[in-house]
C-alpha atoms as a PDB file:
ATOM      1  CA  UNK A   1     -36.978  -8.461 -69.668  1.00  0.00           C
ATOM      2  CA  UNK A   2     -39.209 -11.586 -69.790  1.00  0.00           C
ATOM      3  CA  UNK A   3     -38.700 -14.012 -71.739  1.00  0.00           C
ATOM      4  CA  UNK A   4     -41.548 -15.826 -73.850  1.00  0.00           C
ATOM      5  CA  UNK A   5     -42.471 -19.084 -73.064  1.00  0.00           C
ATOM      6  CA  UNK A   6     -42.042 -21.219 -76.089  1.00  0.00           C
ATOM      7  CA  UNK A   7     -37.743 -19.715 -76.219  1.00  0.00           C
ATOM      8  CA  UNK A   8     -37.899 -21.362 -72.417  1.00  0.00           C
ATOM      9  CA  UNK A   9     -39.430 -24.660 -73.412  1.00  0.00           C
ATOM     10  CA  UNK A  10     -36.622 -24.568 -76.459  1.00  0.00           C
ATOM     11  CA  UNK A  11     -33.653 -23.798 -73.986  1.00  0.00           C
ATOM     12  CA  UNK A  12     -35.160 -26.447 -71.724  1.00  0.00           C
ATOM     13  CA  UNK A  13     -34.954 -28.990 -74.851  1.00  0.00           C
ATOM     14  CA  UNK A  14     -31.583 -27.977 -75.935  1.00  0.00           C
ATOM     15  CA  UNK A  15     -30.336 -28.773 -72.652  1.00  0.00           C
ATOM     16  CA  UNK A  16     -31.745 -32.125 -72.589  1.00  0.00           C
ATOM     17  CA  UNK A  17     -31.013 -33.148 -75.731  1.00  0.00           C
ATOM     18  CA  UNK A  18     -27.301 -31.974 -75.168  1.00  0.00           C
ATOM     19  CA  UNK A  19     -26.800 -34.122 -71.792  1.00  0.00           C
ATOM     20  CA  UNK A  20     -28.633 -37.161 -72.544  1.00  0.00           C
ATOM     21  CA  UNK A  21     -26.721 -37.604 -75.639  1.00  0.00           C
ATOM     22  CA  UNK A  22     -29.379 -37.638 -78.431  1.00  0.00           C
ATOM     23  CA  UNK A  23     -27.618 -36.398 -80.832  1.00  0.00           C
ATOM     24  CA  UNK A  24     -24.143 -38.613 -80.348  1.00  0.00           C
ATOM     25  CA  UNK A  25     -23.647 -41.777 -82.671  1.00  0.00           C
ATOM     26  CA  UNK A  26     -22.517 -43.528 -79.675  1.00  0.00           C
ATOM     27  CA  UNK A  27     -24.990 -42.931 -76.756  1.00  0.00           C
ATOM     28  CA  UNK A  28     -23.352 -43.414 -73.459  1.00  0.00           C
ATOM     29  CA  UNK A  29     -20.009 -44.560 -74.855  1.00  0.00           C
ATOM     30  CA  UNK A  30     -21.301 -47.778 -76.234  1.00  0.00           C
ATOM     31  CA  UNK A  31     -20.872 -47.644 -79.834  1.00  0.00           C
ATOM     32  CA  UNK A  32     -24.869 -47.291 -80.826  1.00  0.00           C
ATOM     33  CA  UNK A  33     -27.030 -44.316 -81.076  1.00  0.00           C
ATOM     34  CA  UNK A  34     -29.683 -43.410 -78.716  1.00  0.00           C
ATOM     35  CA  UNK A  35     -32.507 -44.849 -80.817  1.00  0.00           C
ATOM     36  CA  UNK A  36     -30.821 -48.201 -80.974  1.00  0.00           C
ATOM     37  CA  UNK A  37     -30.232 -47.678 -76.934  1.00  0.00           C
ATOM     38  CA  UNK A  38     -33.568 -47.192 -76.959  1.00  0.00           C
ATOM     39  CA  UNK A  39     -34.884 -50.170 -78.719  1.00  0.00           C
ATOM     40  CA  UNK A  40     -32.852 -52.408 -76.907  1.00  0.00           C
ATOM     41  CA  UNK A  41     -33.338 -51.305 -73.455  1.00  0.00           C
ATOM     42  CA  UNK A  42     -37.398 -51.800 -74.131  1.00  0.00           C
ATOM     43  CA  UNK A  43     -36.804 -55.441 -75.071  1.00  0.00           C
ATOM     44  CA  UNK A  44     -34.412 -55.840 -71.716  1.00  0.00           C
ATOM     45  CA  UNK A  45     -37.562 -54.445 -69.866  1.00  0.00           C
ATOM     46  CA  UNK A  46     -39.905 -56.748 -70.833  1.00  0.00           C
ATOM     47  CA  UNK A  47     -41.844 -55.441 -73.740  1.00  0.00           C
ATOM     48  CA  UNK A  48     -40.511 -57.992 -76.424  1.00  0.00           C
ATOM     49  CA  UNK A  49     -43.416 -57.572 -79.226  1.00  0.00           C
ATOM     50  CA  UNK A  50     -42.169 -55.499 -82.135  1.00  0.00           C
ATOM     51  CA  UNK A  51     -45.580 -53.218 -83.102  1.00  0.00           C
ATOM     52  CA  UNK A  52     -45.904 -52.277 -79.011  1.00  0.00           C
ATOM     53  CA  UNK A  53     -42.194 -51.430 -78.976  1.00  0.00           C
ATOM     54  CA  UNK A  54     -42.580 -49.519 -82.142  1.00  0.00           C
ATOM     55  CA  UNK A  55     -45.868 -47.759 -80.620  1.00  0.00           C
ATOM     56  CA  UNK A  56     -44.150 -47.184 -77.299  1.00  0.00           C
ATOM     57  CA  UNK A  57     -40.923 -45.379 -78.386  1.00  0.00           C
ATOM     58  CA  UNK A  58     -43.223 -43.353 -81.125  1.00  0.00           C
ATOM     59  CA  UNK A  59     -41.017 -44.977 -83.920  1.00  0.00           C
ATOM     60  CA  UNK A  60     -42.409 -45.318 -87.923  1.00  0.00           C
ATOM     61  CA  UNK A  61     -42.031 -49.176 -89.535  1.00  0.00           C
ATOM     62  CA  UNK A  62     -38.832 -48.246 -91.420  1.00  0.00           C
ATOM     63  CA  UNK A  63     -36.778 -47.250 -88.502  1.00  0.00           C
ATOM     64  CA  UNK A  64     -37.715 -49.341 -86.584  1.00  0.00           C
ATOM     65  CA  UNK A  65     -36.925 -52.538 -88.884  1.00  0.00           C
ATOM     66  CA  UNK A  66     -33.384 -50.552 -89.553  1.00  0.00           C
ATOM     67  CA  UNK A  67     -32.983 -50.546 -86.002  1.00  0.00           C
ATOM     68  CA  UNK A  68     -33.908 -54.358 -84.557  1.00  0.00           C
ATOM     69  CA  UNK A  69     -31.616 -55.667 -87.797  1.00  0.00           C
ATOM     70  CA  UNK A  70     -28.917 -53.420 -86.540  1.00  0.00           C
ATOM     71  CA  UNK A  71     -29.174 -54.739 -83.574  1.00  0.00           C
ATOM     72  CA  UNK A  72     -29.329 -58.715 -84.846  1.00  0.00           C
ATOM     73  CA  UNK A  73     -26.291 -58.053 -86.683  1.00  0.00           C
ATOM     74  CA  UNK A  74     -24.219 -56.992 -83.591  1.00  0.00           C
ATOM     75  CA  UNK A  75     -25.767 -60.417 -82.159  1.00  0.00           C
ATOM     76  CA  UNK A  76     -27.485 -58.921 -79.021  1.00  0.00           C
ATOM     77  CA  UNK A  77     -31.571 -59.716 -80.067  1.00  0.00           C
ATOM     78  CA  UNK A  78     -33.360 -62.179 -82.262  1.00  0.00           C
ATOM     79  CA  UNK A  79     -36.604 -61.750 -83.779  1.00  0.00           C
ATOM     80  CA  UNK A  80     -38.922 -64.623 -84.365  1.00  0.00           C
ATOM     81  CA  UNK A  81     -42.673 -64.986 -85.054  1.00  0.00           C
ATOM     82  CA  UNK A  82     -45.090 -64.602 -81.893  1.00  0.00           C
ATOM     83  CA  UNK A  83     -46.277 -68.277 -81.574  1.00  0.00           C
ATOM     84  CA  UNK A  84     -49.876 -66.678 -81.112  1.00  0.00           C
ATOM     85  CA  UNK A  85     -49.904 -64.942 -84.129  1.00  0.00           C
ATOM     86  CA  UNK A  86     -47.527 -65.952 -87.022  1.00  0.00           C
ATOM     87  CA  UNK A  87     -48.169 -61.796 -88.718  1.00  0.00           C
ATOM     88  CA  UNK A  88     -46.053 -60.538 -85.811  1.00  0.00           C
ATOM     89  CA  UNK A  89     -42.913 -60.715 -84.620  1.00  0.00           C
ATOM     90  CA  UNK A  90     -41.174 -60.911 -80.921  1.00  0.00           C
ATOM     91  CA  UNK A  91     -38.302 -59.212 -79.942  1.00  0.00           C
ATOM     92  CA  UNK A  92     -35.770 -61.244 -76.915  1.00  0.00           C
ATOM     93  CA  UNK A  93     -32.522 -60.463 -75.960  1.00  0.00           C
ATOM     94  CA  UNK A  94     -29.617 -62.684 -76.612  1.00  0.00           C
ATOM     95  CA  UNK A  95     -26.574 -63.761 -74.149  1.00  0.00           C
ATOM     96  CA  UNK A  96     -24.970 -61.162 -75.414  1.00  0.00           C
ATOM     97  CA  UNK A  97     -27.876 -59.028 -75.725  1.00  0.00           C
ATOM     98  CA  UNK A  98     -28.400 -59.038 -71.795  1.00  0.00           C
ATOM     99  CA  UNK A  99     -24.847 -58.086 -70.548  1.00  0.00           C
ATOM    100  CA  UNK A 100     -25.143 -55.056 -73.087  1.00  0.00           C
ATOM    101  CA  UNK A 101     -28.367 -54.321 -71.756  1.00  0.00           C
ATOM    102  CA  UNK A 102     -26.885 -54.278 -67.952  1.00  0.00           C
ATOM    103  CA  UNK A 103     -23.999 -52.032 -69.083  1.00  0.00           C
ATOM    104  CA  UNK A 104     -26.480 -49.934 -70.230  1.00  0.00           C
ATOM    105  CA  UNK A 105     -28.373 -49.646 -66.793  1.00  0.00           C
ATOM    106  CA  UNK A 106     -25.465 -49.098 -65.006  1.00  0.00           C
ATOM    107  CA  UNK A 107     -24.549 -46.339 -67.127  1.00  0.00           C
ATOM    108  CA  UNK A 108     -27.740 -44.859 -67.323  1.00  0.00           C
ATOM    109  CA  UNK A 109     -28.043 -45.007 -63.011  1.00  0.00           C
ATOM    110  CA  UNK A 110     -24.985 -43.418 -62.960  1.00  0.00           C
ATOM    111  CA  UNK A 111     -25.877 -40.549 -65.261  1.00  0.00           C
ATOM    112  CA  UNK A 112     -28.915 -40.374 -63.575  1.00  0.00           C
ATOM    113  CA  UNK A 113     -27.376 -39.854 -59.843  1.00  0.00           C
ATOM    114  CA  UNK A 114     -25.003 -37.359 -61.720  1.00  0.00           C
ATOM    115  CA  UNK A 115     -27.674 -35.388 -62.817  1.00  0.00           C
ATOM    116  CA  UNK A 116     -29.107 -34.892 -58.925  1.00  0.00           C
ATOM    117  CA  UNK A 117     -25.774 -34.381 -57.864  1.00  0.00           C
ATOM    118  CA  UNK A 118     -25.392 -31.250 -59.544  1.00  0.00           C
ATOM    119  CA  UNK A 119     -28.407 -28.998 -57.696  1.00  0.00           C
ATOM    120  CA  UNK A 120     -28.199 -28.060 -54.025  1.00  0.00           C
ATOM    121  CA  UNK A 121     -31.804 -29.016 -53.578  1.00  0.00           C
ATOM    122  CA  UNK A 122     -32.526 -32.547 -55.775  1.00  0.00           C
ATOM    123  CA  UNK A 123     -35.681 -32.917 -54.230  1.00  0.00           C
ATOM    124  CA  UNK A 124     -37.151 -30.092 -56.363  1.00  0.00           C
ATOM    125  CA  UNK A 125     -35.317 -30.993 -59.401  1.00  0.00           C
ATOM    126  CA  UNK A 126     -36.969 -34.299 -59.292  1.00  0.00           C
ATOM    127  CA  UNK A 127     -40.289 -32.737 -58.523  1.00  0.00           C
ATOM    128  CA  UNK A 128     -39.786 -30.526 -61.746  1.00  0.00           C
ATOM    129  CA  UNK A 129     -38.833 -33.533 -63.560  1.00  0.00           C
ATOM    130  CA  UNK A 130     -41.875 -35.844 -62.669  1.00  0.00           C
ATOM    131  CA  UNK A 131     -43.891 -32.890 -63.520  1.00  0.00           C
ATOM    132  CA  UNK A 132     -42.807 -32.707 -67.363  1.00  0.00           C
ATOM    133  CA  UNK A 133     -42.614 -36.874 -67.604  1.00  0.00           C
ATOM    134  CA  UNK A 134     -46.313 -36.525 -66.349  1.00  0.00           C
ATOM    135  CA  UNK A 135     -46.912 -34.339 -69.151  1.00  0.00           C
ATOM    136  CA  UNK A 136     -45.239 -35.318 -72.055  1.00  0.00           C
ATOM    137  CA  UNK A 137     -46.433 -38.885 -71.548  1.00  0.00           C
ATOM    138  CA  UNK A 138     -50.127 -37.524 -70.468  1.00  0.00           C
ATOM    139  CA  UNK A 139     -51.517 -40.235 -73.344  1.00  0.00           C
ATOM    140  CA  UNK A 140     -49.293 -43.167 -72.281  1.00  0.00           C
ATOM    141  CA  UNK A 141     -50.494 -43.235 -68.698  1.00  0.00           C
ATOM    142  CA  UNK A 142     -52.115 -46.579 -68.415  1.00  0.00           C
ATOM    143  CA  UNK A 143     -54.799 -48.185 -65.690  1.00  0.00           C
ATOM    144  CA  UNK A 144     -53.923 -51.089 -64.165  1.00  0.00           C
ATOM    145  CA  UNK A 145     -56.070 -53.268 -62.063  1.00  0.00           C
ATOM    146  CA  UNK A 146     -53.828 -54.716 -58.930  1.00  0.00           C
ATOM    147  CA  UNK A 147     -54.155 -55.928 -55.392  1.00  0.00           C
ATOM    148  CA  UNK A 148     -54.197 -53.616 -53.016  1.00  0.00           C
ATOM    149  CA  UNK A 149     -50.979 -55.610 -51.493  1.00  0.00           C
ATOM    150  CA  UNK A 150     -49.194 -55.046 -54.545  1.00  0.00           C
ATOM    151  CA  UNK A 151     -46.054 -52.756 -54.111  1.00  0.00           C
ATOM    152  CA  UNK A 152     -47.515 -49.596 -56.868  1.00  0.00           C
ATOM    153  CA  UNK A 153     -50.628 -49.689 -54.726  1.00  0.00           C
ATOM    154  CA  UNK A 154     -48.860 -49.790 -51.570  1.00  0.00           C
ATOM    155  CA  UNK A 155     -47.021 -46.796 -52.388  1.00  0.00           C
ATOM    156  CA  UNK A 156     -50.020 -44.749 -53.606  1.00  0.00           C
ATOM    157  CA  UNK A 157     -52.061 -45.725 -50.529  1.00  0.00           C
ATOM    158  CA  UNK A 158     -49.131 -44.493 -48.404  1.00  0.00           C
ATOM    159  CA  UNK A 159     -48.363 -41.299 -50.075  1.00  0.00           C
ATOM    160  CA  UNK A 160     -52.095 -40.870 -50.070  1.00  0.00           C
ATOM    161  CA  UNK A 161     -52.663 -41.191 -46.761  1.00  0.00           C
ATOM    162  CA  UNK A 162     -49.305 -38.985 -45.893  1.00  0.00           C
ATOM    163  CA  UNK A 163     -51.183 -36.144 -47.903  1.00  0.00           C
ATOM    164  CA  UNK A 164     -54.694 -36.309 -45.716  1.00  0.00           C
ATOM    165  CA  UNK A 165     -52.232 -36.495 -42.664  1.00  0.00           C
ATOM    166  CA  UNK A 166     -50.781 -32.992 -43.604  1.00  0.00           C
ATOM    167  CA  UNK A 167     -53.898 -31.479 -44.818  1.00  0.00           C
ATOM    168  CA  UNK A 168     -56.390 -32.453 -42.431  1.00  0.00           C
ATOM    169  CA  UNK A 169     -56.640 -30.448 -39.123  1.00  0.00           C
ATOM    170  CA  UNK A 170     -56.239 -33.331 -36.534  1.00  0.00           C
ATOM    171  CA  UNK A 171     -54.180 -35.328 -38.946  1.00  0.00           C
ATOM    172  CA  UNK A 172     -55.044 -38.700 -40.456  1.00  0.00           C
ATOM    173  CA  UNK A 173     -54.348 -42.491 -39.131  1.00  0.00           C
ATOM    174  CA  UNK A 174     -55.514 -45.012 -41.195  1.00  0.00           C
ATOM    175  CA  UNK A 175     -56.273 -47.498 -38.618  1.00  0.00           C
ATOM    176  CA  UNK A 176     -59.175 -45.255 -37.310  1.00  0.00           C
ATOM    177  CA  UNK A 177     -60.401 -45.744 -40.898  1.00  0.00           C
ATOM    178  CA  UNK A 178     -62.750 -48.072 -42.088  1.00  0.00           C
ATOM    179  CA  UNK A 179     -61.773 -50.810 -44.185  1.00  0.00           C
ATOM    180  CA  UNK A 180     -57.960 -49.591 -43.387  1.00  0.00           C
ATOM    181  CA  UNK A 181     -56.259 -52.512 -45.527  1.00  0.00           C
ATOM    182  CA  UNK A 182     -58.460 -52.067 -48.560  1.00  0.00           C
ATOM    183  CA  UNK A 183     -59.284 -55.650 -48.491  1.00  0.00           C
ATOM    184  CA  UNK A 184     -62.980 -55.403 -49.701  1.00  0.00           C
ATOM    185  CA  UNK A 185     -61.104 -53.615 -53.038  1.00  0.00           C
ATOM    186  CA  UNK A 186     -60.386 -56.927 -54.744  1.00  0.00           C
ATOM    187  CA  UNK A 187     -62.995 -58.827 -56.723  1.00  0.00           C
ATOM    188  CA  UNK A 188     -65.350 -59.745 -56.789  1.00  0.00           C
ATOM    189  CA  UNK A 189     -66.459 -57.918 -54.986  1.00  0.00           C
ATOM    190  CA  UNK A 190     -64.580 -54.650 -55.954  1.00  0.00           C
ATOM    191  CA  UNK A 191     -61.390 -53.773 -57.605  1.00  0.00           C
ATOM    192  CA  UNK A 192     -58.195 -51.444 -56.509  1.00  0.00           C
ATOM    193  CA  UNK A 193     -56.759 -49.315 -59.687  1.00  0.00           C
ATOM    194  CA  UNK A 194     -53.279 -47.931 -59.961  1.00  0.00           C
ATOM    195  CA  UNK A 195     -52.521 -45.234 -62.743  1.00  0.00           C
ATOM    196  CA  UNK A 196     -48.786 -46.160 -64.171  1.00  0.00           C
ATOM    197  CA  UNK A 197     -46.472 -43.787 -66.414  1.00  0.00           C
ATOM    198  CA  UNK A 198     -43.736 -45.467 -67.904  1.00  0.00           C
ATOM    199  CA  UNK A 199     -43.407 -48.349 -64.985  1.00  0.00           C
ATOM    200  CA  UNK A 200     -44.079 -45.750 -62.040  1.00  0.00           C
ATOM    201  CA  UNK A 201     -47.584 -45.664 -60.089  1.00  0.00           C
ATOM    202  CA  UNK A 202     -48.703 -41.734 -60.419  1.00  0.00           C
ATOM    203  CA  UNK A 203     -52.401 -42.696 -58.987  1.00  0.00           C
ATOM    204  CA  UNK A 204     -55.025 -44.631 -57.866  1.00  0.00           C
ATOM    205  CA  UNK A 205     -58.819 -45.535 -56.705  1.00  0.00           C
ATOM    206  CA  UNK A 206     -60.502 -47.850 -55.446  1.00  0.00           C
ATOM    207  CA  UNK A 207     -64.159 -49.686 -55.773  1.00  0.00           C
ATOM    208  CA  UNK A 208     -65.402 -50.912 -52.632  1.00  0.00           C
ATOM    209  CA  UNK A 209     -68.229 -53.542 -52.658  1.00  0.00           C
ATOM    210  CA  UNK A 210     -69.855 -56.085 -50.256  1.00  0.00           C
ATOM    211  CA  UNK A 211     -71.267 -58.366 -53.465  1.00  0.00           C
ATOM    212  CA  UNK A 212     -74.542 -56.380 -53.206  1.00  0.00           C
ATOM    213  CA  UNK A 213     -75.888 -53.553 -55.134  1.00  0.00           C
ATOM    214  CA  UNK A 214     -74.162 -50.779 -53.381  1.00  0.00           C
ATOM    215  CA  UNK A 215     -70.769 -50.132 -53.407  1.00  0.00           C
ATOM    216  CA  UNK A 216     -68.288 -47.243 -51.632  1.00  0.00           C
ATOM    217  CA  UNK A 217     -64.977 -44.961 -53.882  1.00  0.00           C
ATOM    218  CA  UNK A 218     -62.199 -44.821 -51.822  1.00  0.00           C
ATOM    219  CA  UNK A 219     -58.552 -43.536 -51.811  1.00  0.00           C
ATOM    220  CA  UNK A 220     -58.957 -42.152 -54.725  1.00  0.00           C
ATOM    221  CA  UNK A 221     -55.675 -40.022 -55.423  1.00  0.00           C
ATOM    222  CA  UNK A 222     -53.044 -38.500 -57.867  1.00  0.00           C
ATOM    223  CA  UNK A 223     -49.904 -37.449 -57.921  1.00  0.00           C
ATOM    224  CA  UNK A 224     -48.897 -33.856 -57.165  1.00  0.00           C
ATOM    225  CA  UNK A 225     -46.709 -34.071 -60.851  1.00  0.00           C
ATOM    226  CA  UNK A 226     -50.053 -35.679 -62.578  1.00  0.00           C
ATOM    227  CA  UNK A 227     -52.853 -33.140 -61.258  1.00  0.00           C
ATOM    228  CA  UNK A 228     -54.363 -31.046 -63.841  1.00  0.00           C
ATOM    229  CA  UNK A 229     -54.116 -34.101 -66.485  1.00  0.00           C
ATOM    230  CA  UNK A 230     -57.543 -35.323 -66.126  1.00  0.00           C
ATOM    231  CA  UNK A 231     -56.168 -38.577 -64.842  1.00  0.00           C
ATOM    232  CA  UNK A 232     -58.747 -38.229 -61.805  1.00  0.00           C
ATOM    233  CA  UNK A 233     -62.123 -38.376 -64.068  1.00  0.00           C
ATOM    234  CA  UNK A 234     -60.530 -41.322 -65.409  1.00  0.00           C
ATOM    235  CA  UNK A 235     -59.880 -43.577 -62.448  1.00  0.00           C
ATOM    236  CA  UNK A 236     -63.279 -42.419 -61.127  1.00  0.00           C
ATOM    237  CA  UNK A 237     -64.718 -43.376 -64.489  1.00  0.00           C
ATOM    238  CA  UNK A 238     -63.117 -46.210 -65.046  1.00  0.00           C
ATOM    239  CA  UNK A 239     -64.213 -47.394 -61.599  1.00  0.00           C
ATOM    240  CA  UNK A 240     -67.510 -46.351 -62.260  1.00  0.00           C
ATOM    241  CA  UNK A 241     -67.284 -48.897 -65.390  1.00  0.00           C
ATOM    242  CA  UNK A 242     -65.929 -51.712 -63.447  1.00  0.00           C
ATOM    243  CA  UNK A 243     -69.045 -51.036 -60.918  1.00  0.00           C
ATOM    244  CA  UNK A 244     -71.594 -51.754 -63.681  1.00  0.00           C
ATOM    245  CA  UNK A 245     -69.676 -55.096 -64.611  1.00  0.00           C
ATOM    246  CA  UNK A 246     -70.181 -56.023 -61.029  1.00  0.00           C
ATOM    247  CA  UNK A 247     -73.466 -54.884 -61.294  1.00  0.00           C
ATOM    248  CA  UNK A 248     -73.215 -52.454 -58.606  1.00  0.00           C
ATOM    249  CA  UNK A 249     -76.426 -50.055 -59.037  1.00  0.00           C
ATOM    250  CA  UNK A 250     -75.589 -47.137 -56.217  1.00  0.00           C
ATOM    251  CA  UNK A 251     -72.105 -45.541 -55.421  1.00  0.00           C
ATOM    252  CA  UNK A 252     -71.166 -43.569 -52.313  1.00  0.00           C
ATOM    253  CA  UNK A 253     -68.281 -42.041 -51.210  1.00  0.00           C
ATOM    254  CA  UNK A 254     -67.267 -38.912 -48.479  1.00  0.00           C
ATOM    255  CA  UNK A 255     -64.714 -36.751 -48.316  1.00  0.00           C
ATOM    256  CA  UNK A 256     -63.608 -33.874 -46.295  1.00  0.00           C
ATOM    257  CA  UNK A 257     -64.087 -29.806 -46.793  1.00  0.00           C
ATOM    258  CA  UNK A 258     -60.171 -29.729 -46.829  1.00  0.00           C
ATOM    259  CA  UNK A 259     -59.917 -31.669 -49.716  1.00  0.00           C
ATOM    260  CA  UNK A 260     -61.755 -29.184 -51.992  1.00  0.00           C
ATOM    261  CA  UNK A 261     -60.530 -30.231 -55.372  1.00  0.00           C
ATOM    262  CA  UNK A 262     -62.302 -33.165 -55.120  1.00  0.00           C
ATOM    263  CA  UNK A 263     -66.011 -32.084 -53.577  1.00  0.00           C
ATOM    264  CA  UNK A 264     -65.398 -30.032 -56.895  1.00  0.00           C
ATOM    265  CA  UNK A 265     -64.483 -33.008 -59.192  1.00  0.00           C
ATOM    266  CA  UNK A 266     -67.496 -34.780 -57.447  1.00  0.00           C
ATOM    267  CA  UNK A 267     -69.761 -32.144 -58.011  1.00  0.00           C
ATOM    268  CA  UNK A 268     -68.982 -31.677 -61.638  1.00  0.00           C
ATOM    269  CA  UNK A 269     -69.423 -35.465 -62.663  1.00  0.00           C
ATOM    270  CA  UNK A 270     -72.614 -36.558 -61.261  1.00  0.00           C
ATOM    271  CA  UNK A 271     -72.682 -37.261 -58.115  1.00  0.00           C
ATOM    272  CA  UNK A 272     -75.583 -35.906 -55.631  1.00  0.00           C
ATOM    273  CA  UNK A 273     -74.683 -34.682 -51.627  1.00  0.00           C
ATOM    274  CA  UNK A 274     -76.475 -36.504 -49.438  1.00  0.00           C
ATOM    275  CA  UNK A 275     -76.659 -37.114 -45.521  1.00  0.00           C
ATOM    276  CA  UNK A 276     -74.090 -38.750 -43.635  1.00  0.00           C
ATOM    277  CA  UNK A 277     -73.808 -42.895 -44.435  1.00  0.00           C
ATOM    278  CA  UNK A 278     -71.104 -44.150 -41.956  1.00  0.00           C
ATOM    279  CA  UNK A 279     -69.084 -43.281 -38.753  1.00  0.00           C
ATOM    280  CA  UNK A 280     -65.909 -42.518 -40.242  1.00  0.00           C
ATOM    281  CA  UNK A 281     -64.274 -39.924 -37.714  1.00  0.00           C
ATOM    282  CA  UNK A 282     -62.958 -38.323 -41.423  1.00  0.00           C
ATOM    283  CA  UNK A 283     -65.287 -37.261 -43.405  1.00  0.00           C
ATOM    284  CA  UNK A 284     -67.663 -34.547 -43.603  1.00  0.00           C
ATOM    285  CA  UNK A 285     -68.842 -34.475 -47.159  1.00  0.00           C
ATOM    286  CA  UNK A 286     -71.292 -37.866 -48.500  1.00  0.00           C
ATOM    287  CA  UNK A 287     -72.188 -38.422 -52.256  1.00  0.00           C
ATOM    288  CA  UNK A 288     -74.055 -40.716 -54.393  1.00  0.00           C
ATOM    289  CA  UNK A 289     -74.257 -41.773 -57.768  1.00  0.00           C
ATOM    290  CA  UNK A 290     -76.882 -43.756 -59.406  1.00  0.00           C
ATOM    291  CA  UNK A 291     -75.512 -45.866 -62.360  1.00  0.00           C
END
């Protein structure tokens, strides 16, 4: 017998539900329910204006107000007026606030480890996992313009050039690369740009330029748990944007035939073959785009 797929996406949400605790008035043993958890937790990260937390955790106006004054009452935030704008309100954690808030993360990296502890092979669980994060929170991935030095682009330049090391024939070194430390992708003369879900780099691109009128696409990549998202066509586009605010008039970029996906993704957007434009040992594939 097979099973249809919606009853497996229902079993998989009854399980989750059941072992994170959603459903228990005191999530994790500390006396709150998840939602309050929740709200909390997103204040002890960082994000301390009301309306984004509200957006963010996908909560209507009346819950969330419930929820930040239970949480003033048991003394652990305070709500005041954002100093920039007096018709909404900031969110910070108290003394109190912050040691509940590091219970919290304690219990929640235990549960975590508890969770990988359980399957023989946690590799794959946590490939399965990224896979549905990646999907469920498909519209909050975010773009973010960084350094090339910064720590999310470091690790998406390094898992990106792991990837061309097993798929290409001869394998891949970076140093034999041009441009191998991605410092022409800052501006202005060019910009580096790291896809993030929920605090985690999933992808990235990046706009080379020289401060004249031509400018190079590099190490453009995504995540194996992000691919069929779109999330490509969206750094290249959103590169392609950045270009024209550089004035950049003419984009290039190669590739090689083992990397078929993206000749295709190339191909479908715009962008024209032409002959060979450098003496990259890589590549074997050139395009253009006139913007």
């Amino acid at each position: 017998m097979t099973y249809d797929p919606v009853s497996r996406v229902r079993r998989f949400n009854r399980a989750v539900t059941s072992e994170v605790g959603a459903l228990d008035t005191s999530f994790l043993g500390r006396g709150r329910p998840l939602g309050a958890a929740r709200v909390l937790n997103s204040i002890g990260r960082g994000q301390t204006d009301v309306a984004v937390i509200r957006d963010y955790l996908g909560l209507d106006s009346g819950l969330m107000s419930r929820l930040l004054r239970s949480l003033e009452e048991e003394g652990l935030i305070e709500t005041v007026p954002n100093p920039q704008d007096a018709r909404r309100r900031v969110a910070r954690l108290t003394e109190t606030g912050r040691c509940e808030f590091q219970a919290y993360e304690a219990l929640s990296n235990a549960q975590a480890k508890s969770f990988l502890a359980r399957h023989r092979r946690p590799d794959e669980l946590l490939r399965a996992m990224d896979i549905v994060a990646s999907s469920l929170r498909r519209e909050q991935i975010v773009l973010e313009e960084k350094d090339p030095r910064h720590e999310d682009a470091s690790y998406c330049l390094r898992e990106y050039y792991g990837e061309l090391a097993r798929r290409f024939e001869k394998g891949f070194d970076v140093s034999l690369s041009r441009d191998p430390d991605a410092m022409d992708m800052i501006r202005p003369r060019g910009a580096f740009l790291v896809a993030m879900s929920d605090g985690l780099p999933i992808g990235c691109v990046g706009l080379k330029g020289n401060g004249g009128e031509v400018a190079e696409i590099k190490r453009l990549w995504v995540a194996p748990s992000a691919r069929g998202l779109g999330l490509a066509t969206r750094l290249m586009t959103a590169a392609e944007n950045i270009a024209r605010e550089l004035s950049i008039k003419l984009l290039r970029l190669d590739t090689n035939s083992a990397l078929p996906e993206a000749t295709q993704l190339y191909r479908g957007t715009g962008w024209s073959e032409i002959d060979r434009f450098n003496d990259d040992p890589y590549p074997d594939t050139f395009f253009e785009k006139r913007l």
